[in-house]
C-alpha atoms as a PDB file:
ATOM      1  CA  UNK A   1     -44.322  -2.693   7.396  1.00  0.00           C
ATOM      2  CA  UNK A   2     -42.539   0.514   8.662  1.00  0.00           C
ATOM      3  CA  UNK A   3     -40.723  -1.404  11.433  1.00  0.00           C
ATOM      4  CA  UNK A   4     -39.719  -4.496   8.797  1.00  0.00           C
ATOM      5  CA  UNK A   5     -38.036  -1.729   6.858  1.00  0.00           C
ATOM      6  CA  UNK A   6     -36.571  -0.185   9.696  1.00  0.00           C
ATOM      7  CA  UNK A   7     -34.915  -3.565  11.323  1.00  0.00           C
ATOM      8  CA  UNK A   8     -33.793  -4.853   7.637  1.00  0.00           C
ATOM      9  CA  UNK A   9     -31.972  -1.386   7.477  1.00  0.00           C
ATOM     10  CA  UNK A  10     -30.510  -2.016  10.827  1.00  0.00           C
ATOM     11  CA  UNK A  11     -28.987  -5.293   9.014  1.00  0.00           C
ATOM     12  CA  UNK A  12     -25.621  -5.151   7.422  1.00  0.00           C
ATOM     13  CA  UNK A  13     -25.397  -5.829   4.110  1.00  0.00           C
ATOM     14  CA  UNK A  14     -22.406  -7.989   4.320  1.00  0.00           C
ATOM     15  CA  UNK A  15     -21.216  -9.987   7.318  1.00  0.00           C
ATOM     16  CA  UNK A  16     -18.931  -7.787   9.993  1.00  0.00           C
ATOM     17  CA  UNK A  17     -15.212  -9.024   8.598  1.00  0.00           C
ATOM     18  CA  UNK A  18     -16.079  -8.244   5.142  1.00  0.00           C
ATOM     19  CA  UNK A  19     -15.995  -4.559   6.394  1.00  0.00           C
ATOM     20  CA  UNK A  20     -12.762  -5.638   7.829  1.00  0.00           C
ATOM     21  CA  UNK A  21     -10.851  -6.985   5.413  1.00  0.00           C
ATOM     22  CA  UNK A  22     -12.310  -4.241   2.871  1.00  0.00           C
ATOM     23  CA  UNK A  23     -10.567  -1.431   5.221  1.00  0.00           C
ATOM     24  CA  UNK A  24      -7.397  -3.463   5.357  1.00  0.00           C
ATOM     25  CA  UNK A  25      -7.180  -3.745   1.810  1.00  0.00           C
ATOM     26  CA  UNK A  26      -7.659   0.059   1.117  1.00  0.00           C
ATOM     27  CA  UNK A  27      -5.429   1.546   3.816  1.00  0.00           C
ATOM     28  CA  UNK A  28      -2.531  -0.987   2.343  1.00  0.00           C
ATOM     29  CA  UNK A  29      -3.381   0.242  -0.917  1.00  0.00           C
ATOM     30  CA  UNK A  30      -2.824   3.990   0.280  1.00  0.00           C
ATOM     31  CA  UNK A  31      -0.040   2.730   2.159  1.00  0.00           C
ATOM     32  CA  UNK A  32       1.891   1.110  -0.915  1.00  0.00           C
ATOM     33  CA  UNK A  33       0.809   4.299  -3.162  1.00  0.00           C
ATOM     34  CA  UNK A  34       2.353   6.782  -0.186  1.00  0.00           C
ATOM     35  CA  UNK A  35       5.358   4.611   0.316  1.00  0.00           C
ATOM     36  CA  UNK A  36       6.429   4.608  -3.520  1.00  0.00           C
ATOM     37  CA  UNK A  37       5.677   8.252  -4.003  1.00  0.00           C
ATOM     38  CA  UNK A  38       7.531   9.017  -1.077  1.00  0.00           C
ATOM     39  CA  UNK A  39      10.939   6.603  -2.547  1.00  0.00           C
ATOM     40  CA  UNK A  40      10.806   8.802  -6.090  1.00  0.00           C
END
């Protein structure tokens, strides 16, 4: 049972390019927020 839990942990919880379009996402964000704060 201890090794189940430790290979299920080892798992990600959502497929590889969901982490990649999730990081994408937030450094645009931060990129559109710096970029207007930076025009004012």
């Amino acid at each position: 049972m201890i090794i189940r839990a430790s290979e299920s942990v080892r798992e990600l919880p959502v497929p590889p390019y969901a982490f990649g379009i999730g990081a994408f996402a937030v450094f645009s964000l931060l990129l559109y927020i710096t970029l207007r704060f930076d025009r004012d």
